[in-house]
Protein backbone atom coordinates (compact mmCIF):
# COMPACT_ATOMS: atom_id res chain seq x y z
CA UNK A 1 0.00 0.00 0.00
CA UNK A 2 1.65 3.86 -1.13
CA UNK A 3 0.97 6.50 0.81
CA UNK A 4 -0.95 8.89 -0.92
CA UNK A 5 -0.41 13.08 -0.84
CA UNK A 6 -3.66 13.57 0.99
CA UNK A 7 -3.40 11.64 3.74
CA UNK A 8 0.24 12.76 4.12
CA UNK A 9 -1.28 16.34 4.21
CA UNK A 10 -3.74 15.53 6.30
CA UNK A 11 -1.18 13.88 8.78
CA UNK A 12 0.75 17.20 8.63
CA UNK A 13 -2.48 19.04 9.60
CA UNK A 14 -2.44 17.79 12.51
CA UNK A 15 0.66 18.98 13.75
CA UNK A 16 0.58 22.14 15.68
CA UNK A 17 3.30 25.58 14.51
CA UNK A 18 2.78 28.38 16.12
CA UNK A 19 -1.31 29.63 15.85
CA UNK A 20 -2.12 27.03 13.29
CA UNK A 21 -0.85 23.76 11.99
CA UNK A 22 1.49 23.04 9.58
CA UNK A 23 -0.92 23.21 6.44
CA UNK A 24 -3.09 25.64 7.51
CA UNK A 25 -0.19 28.26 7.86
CA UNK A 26 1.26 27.18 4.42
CA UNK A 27 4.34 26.14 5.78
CA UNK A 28 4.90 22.78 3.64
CA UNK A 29 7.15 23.13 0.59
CA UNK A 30 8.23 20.54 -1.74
CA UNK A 31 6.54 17.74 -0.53
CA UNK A 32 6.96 14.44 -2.32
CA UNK A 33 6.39 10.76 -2.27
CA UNK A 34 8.30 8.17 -3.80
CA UNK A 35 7.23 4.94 -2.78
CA UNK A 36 7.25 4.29 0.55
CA UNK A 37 9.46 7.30 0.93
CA UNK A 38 8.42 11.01 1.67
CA UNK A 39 10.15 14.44 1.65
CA UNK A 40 9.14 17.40 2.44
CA UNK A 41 10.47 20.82 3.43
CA UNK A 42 9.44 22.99 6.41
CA UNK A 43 9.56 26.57 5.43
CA UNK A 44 9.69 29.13 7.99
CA UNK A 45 9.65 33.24 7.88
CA UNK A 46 12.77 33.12 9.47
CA UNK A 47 15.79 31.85 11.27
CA UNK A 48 14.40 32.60 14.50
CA UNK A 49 10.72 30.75 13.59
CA UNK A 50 12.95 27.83 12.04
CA UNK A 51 14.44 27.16 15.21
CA UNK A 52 10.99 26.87 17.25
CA UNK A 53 9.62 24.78 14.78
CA UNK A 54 12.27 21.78 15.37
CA UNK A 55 9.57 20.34 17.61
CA UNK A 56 7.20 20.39 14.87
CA UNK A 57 9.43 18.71 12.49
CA UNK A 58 10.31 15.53 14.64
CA UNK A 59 6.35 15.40 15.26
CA UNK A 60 5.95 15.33 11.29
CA UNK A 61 8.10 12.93 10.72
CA UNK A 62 6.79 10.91 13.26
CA UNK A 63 3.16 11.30 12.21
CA UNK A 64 4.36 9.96 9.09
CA UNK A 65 6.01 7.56 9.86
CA UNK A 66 3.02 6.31 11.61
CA UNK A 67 0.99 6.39 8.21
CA UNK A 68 1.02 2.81 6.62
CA UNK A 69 2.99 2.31 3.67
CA UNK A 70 5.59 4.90 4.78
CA UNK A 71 9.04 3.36 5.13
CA UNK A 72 11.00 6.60 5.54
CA UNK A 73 10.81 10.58 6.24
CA UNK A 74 13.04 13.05 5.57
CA UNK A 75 11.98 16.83 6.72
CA UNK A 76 14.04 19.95 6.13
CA UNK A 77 13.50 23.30 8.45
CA UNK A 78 14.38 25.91 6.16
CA UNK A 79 13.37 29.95 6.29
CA UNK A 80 12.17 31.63 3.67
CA UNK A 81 14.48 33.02 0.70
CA UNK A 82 14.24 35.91 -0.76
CA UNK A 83 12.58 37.25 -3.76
CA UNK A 84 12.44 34.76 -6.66
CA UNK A 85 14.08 32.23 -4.70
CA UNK A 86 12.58 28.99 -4.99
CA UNK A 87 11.90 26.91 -1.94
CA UNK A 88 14.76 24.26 -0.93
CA UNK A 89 13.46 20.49 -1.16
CA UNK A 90 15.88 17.77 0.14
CA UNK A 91 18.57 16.54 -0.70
CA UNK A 92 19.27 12.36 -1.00
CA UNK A 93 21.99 13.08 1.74
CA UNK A 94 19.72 15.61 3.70
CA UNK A 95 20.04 19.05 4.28
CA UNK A 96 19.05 21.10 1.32
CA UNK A 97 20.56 22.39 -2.08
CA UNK A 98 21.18 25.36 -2.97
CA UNK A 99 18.04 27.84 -3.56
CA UNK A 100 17.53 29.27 -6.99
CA UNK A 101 17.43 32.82 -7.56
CA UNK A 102 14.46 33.99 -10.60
CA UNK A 103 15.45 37.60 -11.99
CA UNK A 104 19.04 37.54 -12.93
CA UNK A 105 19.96 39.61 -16.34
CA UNK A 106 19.56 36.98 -19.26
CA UNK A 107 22.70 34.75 -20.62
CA UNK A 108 23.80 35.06 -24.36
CA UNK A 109 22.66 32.35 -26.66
CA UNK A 110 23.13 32.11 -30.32
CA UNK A 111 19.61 32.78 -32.00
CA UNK A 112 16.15 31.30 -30.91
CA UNK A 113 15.88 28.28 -29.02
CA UNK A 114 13.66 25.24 -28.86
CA UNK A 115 12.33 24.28 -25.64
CA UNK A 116 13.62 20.10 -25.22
CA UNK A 117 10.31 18.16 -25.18
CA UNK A 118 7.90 20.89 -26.45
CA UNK A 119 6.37 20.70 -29.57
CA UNK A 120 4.50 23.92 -30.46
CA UNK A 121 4.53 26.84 -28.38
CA UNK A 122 1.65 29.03 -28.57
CA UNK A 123 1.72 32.97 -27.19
CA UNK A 124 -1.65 34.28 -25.93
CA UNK A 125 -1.28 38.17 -26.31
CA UNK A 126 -3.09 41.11 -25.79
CA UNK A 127 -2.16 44.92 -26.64
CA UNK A 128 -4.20 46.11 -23.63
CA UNK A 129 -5.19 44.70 -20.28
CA UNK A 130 -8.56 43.77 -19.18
CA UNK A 131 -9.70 42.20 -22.09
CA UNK A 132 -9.45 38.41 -20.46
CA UNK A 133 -6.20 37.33 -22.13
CA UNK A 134 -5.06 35.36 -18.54
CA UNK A 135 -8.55 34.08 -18.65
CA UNK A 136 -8.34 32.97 -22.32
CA UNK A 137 -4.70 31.68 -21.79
CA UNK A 138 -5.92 28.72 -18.55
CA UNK A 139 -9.33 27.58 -20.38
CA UNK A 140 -7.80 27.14 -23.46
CA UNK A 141 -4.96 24.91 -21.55
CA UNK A 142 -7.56 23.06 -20.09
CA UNK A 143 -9.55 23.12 -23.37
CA UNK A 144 -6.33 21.40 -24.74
CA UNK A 145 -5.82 18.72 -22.19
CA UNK A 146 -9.35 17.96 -22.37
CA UNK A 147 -8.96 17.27 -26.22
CA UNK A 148 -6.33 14.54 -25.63
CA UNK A 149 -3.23 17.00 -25.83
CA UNK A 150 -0.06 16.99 -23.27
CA UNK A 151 -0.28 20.66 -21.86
CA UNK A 152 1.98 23.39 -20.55
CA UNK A 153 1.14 26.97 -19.15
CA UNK A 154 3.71 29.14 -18.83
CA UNK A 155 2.57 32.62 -16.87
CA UNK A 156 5.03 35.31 -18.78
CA UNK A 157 2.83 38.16 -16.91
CA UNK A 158 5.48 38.32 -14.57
CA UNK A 159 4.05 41.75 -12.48
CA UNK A 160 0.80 40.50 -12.55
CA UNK A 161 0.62 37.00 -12.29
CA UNK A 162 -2.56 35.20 -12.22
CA UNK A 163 -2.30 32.43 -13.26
CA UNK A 164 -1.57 30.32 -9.91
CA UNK A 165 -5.12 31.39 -8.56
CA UNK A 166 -7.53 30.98 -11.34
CA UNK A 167 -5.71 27.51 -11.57
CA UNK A 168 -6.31 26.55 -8.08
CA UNK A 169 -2.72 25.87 -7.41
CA UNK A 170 -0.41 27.60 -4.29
CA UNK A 171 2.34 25.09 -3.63
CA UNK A 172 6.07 26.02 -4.52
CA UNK A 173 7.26 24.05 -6.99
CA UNK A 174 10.64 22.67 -6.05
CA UNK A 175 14.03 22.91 -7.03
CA UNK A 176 16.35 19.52 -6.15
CA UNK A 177 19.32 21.02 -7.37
CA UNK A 178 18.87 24.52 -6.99
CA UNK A 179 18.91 24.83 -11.39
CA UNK A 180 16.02 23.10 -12.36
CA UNK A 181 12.32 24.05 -11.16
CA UNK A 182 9.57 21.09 -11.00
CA UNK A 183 6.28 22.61 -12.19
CA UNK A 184 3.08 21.83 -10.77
CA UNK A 185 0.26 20.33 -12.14
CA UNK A 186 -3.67 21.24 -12.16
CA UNK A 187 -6.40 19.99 -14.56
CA UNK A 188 -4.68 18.54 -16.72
CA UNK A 189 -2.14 21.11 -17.53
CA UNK A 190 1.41 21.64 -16.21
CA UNK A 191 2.18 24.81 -15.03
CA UNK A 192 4.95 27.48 -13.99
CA UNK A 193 4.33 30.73 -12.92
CA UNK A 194 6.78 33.42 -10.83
CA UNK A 195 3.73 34.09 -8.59
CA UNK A 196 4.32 30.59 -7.21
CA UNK A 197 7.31 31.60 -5.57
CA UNK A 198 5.88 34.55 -4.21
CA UNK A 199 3.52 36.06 -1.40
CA UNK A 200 0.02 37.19 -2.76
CA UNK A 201 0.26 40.40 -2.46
CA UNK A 202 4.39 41.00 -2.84
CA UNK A 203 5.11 43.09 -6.07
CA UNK A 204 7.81 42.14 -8.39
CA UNK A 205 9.71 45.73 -9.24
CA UNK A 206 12.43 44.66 -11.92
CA UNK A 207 13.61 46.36 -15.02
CA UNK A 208 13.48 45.24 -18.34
CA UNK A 209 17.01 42.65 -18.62
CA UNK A 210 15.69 41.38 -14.87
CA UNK A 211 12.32 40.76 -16.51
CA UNK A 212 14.31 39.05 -19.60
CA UNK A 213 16.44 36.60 -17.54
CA UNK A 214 13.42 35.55 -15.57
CA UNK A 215 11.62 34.79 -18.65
CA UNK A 216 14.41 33.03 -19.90
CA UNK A 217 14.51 30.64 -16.50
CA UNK A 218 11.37 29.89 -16.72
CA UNK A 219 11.20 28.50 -20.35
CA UNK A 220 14.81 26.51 -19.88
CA UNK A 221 15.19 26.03 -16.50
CA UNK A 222 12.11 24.25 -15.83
CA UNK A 223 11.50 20.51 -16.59
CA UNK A 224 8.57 20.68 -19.03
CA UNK A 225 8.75 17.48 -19.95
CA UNK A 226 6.82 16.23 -22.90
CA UNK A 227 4.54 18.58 -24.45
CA UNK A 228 2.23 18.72 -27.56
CA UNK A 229 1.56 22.47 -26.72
CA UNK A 230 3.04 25.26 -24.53
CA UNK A 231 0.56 28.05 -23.86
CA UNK A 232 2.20 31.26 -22.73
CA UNK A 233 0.16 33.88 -21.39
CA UNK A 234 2.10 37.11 -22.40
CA UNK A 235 1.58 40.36 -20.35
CA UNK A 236 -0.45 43.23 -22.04
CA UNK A 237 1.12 45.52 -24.47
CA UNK A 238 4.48 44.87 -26.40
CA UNK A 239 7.54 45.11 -24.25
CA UNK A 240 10.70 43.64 -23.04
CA UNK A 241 8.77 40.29 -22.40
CA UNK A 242 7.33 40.19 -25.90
CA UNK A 243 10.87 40.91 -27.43
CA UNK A 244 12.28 38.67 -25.28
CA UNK A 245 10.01 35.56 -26.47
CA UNK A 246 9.96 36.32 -30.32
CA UNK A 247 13.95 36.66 -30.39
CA UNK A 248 14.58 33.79 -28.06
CA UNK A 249 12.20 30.80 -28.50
CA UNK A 250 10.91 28.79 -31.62
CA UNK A 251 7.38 29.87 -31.48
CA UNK A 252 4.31 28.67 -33.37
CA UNK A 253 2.78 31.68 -33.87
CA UNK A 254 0.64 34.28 -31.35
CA UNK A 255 -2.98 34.46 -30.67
CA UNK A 256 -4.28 38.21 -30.25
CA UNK A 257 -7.71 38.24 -27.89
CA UNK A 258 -9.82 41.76 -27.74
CA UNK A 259 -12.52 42.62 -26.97
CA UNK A 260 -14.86 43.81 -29.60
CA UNK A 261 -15.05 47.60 -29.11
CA UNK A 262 -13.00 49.79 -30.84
CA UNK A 263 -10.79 51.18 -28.43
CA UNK A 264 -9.32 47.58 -27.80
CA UNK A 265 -9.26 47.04 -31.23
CA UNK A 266 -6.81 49.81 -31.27
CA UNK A 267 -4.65 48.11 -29.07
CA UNK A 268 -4.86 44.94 -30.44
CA UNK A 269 -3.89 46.22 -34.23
CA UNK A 270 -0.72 47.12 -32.24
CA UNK A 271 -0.15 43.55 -30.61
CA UNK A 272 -0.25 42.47 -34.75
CA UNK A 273 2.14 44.89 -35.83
CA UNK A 274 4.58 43.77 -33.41
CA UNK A 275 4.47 40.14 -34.03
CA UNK A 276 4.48 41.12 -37.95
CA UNK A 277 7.91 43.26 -37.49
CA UNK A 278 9.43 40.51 -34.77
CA UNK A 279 8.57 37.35 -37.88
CA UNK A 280 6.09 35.83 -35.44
CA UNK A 281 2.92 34.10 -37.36
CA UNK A 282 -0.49 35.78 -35.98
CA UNK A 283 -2.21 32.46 -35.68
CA UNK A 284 -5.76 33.71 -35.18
CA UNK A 285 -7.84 36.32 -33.29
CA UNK A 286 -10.46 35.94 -30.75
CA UNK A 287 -12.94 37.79 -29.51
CA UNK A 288 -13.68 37.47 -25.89
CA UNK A 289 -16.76 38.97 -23.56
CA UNK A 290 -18.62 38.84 -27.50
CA UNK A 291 -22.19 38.29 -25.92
CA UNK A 292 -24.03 38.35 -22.79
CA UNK A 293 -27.14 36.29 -22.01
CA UNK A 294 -29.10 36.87 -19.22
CA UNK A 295 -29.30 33.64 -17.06
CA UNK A 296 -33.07 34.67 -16.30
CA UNK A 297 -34.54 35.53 -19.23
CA UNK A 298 -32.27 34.62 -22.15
CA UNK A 299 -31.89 37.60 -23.50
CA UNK A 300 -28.75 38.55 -25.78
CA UNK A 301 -26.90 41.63 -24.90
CA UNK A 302 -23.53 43.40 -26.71
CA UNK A 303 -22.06 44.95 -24.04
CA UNK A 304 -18.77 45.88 -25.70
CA UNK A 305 -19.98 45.48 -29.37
CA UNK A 306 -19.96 42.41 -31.25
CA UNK A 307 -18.31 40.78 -34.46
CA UNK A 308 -15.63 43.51 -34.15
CA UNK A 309 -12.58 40.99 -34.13
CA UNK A 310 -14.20 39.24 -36.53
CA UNK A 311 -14.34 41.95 -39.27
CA UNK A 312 -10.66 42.50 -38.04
CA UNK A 313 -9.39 39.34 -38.70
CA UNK A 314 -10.98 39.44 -42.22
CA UNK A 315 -9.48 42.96 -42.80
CA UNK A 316 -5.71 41.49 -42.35
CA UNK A 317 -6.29 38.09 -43.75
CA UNK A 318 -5.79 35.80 -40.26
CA UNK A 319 -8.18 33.62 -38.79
CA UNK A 320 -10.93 34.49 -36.72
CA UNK A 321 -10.92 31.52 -33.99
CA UNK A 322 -13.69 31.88 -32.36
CA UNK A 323 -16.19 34.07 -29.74
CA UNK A 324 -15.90 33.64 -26.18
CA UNK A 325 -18.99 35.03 -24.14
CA UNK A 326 -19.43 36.57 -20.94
CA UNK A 327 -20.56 35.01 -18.01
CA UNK A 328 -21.07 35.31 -14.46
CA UNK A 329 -19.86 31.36 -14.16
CA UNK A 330 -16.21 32.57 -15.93
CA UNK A 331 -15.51 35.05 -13.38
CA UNK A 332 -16.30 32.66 -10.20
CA UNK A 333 -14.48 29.71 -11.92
CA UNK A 334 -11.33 31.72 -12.23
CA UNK A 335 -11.53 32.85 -8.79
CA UNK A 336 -12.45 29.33 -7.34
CA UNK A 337 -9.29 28.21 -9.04
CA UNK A 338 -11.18 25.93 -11.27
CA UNK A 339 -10.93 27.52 -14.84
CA UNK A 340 -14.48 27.25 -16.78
CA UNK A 341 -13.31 24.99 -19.53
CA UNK A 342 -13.10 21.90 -16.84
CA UNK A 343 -16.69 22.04 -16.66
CA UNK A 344 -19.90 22.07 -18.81
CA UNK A 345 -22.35 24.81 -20.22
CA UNK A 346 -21.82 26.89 -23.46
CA UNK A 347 -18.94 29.10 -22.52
CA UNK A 348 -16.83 25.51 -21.82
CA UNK A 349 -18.38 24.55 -24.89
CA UNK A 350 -16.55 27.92 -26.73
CA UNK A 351 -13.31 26.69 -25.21
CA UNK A 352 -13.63 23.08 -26.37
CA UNK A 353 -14.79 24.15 -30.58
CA UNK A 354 -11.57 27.14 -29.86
CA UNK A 355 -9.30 23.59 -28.98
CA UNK A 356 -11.20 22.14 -31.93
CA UNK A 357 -10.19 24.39 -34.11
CA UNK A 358 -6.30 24.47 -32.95
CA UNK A 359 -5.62 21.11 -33.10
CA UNK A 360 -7.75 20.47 -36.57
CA UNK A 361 -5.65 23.56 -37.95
CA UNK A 362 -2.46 21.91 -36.52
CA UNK A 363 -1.58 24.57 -34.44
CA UNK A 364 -1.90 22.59 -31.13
């Protein structure tokens, strides 16, 4: 009999830290099984914490222990790293490897790179926020997976990151060797994301090369694996991120999402010229809050305008992909952490014909 993840978690929540346990205060890092063997790290705020929590630790391991199918523990008290660093997870010998540090200027390399073990990378790209691009970016990932296809998000928004919570996921991924970075997974879809490694609410205040060398990390330095599809979801606008990807990485080609009114339109036209000037293929646009219909009475309302994307992508000769609606049920599934497209109803249905359509076209 293994020991499975919940009931070492819920083993762990029973172990008293300070005015919680040591789940409910989010103080469990890295935590893996691998047969009868677990690992885990303890990660306090600081050195001082660390050293009150050494009770807590030998009770963990202990609890565990305890848990049929469990031949051996090893837990690591660590404190918390700074910025960017990701959390320490132990090593075969004990103690704990290096930490790795996300934001460093980027290294040289000779022309773009492919990612080992991705097929297709695809960059979801707005030229203005608030049009739903993050929100477009996770269902179509999940859209993907859904449709039989091996599944990567990579969250390039790297001030605002949002990925980790309309996901559902708040773990830190590990590091073992203090180079590579162990994504998570959720629905389906393996994922990355710098707001994983960092507090809800800290901000990230880097320049543009900082913002380049952790973009950089995060498409080599993490084990994708093997993936039919990489989904990027690119900040708004066109900027040292944007550069960064075109001149760097092999990509498919970019989906633009706007909204249909003209002022994002504007925007939008100037998310195409970029990707024109930087040899990027626009793959496709899509237009996103296209309808609304009232869950009452069924009536259709064009809150921001409708079919303007459409006529766009006609007017420069690139696909239109498809019309995502607006619903209530998108905004609470994002902020549930479970992303609209793992369910049913018509706007899952959009994201499943808008996977359809990639994977027919050979684009995912």
């Amino acid at each position: 009999m293994t020991v499975t993840r919940d009931a070492a978690l819920k083993a762990l929540s029973a172990i008293p830290a300070g005015d919680g346990d040591l789940v409910s205060r989010d103080l469990v890092r890295a935590l893996t099984i691998e047969g009868g063997t677990v690992r885990f790290v303890i990660e306090a705020a600081s050195a001082e914490e660390a050293r009150t929590l050494e009770p807590a630790r030998q009770a963990a391991e202990a609890a565990l222990r305890a848990l049929p199918g469990v031949t051996a523990v090893s837990a690591v008290l660590t404190a918390h790293a700074a910025q960017g660093a990701a959390p320490r997870a132990p090593a075969p010998g004990g103690g704990a490897p290096p930490a790795l540090t996300i934001g460093r200027h980027p290294t040289p390399q000779a022309g773009p790179q492919r990612i080992a073990g991705v097929d297709r990378i695809l960059a979801v790209a707005s030229g203005k926020g608030g049009v739903g691009k993050s929100t477009v970016a996770s269902n179509l990932a999940v859209a993907l997976a859904r449709a039989g296809r091996r599944v990567g998000l990579l969250d390039a928004d790297i001030h605002g990151p949002s990925q980790p919570r309309m996901m559902g996921v708040s773990q830190r991924p590990a590091s073992p060797d203090g180079k590579t970075i162990i994504p998570l997974r959720a629905h389906g879809v393996t994922l990355m994301s710098l707001g994983l490694m960092l507090k809800d609410s800290e901000a990230v205040i880097w320049r543009g090369p900082m913002l380049m060398g952790a973009l950089q990390q995060l498409l080599t330095q993490v084990a994708w694996g093997e993936l039919d599809v990489l989904v990027v979801d690119l900040p708004p606008g066109t900027g040292d991120v944007q550069l960064t990807l075109c001149q760097r990485t092999h990509l498919t080609g970019a989906l633009v999402v706007s909204t249909p009114q003209d002022i994002a339109l504007l925007d939008a036209r100037r998310a195409i010229d970029m990707f024109a000037k930087l040899g990027t293929p626009v793959l496709g646009l899509i237009e996103n809050m296209s309808r609304y219909v009232c869950p009452n009475c069924g009536h259709e309302a064009h809150i921001f305008g409708h079919g303007g994307v459409r006529e766009e992508a006609e007017r420069i000769g690139v696909p239109f992909l498809g019309e995502i609606p607006l619903s209530l049920e998108v905004r609470l599934a994002g902020d549930s952490g479970t992303p609209v497209a793992a369910g049913e109803g018509p706007v899952a249905a959009a994201y499943r014909e808008l996977a359809a359509r990639l994977v027919g076209g050979g684009m995912a």
